[in-house]
C-alpha atoms as a PDB file:
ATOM      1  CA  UNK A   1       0.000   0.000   0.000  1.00  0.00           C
ATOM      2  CA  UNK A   2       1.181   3.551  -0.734  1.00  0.00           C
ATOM      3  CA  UNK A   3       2.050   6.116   1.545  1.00  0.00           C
ATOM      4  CA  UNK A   4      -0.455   8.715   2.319  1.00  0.00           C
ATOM      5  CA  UNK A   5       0.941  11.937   0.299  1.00  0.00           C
ATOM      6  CA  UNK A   6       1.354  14.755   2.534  1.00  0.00           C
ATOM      7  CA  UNK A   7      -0.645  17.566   1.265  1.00  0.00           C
ATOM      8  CA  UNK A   8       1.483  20.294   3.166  1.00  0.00           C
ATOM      9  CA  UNK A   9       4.769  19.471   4.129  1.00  0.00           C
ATOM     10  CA  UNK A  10       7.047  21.956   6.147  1.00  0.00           C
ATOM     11  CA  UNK A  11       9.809  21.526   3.765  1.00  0.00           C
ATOM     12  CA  UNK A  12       9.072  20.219   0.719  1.00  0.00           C
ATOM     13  CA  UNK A  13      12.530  21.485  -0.950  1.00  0.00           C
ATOM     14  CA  UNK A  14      14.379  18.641   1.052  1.00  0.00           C
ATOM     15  CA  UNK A  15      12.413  15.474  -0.391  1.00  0.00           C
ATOM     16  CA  UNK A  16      12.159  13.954  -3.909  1.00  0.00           C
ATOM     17  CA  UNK A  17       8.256  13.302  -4.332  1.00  0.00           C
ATOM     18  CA  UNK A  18       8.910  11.057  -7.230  1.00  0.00           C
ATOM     19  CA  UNK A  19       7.776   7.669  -5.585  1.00  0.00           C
ATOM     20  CA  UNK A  20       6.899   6.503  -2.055  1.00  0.00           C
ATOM     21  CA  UNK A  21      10.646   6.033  -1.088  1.00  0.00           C
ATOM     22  CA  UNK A  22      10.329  10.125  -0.003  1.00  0.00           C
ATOM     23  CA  UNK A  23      14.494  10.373  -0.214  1.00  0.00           C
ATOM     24  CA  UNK A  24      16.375  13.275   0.884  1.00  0.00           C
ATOM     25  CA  UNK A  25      16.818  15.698  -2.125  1.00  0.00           C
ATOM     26  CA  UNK A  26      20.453  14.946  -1.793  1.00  0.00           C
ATOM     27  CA  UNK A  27      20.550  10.978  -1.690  1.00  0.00           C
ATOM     28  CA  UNK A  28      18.275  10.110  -4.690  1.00  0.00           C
ATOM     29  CA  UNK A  29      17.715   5.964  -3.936  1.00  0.00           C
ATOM     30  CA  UNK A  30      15.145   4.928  -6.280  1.00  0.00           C
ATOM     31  CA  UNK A  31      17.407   5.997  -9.619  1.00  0.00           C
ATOM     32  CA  UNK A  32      14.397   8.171 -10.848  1.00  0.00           C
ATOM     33  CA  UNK A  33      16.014  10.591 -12.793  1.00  0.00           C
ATOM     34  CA  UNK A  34      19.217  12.824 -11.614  1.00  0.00           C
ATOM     35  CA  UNK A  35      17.147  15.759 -10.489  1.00  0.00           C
ATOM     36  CA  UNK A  36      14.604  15.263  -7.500  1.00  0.00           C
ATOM     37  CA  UNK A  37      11.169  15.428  -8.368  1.00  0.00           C
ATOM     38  CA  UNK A  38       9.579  18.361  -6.840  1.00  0.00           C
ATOM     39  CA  UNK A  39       5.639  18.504  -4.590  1.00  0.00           C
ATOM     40  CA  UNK A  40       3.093  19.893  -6.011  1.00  0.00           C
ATOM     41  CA  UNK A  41       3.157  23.254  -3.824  1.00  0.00           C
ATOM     42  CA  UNK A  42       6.432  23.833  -4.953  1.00  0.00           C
ATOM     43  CA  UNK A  43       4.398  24.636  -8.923  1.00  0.00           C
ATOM     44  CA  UNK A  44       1.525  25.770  -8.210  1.00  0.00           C
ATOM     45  CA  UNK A  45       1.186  26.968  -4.182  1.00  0.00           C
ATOM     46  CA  UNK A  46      -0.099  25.791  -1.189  1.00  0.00           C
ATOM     47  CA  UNK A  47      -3.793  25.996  -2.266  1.00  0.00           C
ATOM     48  CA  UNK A  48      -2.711  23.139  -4.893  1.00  0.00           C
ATOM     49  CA  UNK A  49      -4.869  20.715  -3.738  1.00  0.00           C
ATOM     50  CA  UNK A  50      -7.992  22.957  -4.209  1.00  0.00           C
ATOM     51  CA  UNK A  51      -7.217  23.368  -8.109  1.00  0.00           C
ATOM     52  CA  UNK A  52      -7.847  19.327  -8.453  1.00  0.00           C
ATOM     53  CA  UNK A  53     -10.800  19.059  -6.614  1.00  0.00           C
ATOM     54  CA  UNK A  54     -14.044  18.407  -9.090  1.00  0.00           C
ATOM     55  CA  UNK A  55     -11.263  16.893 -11.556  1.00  0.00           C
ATOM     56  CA  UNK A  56     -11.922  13.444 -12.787  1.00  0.00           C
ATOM     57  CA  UNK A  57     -11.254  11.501 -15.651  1.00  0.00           C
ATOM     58  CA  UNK A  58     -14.106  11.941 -17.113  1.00  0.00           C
ATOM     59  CA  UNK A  59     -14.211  15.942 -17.174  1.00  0.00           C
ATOM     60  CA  UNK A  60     -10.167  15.471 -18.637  1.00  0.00           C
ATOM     61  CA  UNK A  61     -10.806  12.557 -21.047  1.00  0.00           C
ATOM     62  CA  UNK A  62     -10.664  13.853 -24.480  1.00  0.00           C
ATOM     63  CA  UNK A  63     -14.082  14.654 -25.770  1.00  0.00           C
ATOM     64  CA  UNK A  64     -16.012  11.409 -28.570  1.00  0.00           C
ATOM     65  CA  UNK A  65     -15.884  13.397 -31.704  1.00  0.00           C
ATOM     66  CA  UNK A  66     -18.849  12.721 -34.454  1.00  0.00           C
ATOM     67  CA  UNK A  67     -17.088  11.533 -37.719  1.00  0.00           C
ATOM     68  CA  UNK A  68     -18.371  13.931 -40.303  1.00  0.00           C
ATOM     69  CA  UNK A  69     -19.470  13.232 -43.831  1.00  0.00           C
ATOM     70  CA  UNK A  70     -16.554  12.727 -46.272  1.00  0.00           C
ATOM     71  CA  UNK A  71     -13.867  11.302 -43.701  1.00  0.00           C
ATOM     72  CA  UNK A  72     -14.049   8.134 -44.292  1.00  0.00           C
ATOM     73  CA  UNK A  73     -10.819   6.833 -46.238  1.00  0.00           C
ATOM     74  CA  UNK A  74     -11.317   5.304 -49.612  1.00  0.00           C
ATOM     75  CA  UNK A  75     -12.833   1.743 -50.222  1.00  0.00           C
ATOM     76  CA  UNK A  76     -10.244  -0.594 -51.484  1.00  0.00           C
ATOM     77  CA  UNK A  77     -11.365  -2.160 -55.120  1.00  0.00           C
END
């Protein structure tokens, strides 16, 4: 089972985020990249968790699009 993700952490700058491990930014275990991945405060603030709320796959899926008239490739003969 997965950690539970912190939503505010006091320093978030001193963790990698990039898997459950949770490794200090300077001793990178899990060989997921070279850089440390950073929390999602650290983008876009601590009211992050506010901008995903109501978000679910189906209000991001791509939208079923109609095929129109004349799209259809060529029949084979």
């Amino acid at each position: 089972m997965a950690k539970k993700f912190p939503v505010a952490p006091a320093h978030p700058e001193r963790l990698c985020w990039g898997c459950d491990l949770y490794c200090p930014a300077d001793d990178l275990r899990c060989g997921n990249g070279a850089d440390r991945t950073p929390h999602p405060c650290e983008f876009w603030g601590d009211d992050w968790e506010q901008m995903l709320e109501g978000t679910t796959s189906e209000t991001t899926a791509m939208p079923e699009v109609a095929p129109v008239k004349g799209d259809a490739p060529p029949a084979s003969a």
